[in-house]
Protein backbone atom coordinates (compact mmCIF):
# COMPACT_ATOMS: atom_id res chain seq x y z
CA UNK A 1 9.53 4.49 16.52
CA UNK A 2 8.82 1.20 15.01
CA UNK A 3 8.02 -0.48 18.50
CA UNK A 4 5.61 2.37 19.39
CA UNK A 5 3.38 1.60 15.84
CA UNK A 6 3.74 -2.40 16.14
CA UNK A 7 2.24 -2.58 19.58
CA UNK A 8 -0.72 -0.62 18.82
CA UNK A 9 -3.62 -2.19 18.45
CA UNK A 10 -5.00 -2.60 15.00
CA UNK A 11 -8.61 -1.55 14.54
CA UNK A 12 -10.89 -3.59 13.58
CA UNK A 13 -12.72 -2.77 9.99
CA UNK A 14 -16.50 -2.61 10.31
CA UNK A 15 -16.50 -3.05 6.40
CA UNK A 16 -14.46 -5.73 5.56
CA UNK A 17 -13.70 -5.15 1.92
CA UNK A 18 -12.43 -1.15 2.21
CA UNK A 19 -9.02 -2.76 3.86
CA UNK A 20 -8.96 -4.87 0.36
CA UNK A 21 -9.96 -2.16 -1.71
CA UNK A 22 -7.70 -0.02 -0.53
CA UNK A 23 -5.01 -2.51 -0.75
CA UNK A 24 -5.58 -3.22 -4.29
CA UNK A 25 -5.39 0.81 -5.15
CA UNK A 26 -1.58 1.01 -3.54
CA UNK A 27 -0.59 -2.20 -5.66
CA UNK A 28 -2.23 -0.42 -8.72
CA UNK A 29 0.38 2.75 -7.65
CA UNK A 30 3.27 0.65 -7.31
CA UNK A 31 2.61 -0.99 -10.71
CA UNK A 32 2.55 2.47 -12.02
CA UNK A 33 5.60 3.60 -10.70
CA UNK A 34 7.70 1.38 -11.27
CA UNK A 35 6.59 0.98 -14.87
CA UNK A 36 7.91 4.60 -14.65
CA UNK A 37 10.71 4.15 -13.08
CA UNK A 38 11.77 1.22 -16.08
CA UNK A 39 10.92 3.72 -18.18
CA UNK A 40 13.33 6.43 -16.88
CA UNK A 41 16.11 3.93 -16.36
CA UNK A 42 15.84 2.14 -20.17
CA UNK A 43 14.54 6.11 -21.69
């Protein structure tokens, strides 16, 4: 399955800041859970 997503082409972005944005809203989610997840493991 991997080999059938890698070689597909990636698409280009006609606006090049969304990719960032969007980027920089998943690292905001993983900050989140795993300040969560310390938080279950220390609670």
């Amino acid at each position: 399955m991997s080999e059938i997503v890698s070689n597909q082409p990636k698409p280009k972005s006609p606006r090049g800041g969304t990719d960032r944005a969007a980027f920089a809203q998943v690292e905001r989610w993983m900050a989140l859970i795993r300040e969560i997840s310390l938080e279950q493991a220390t609670g």
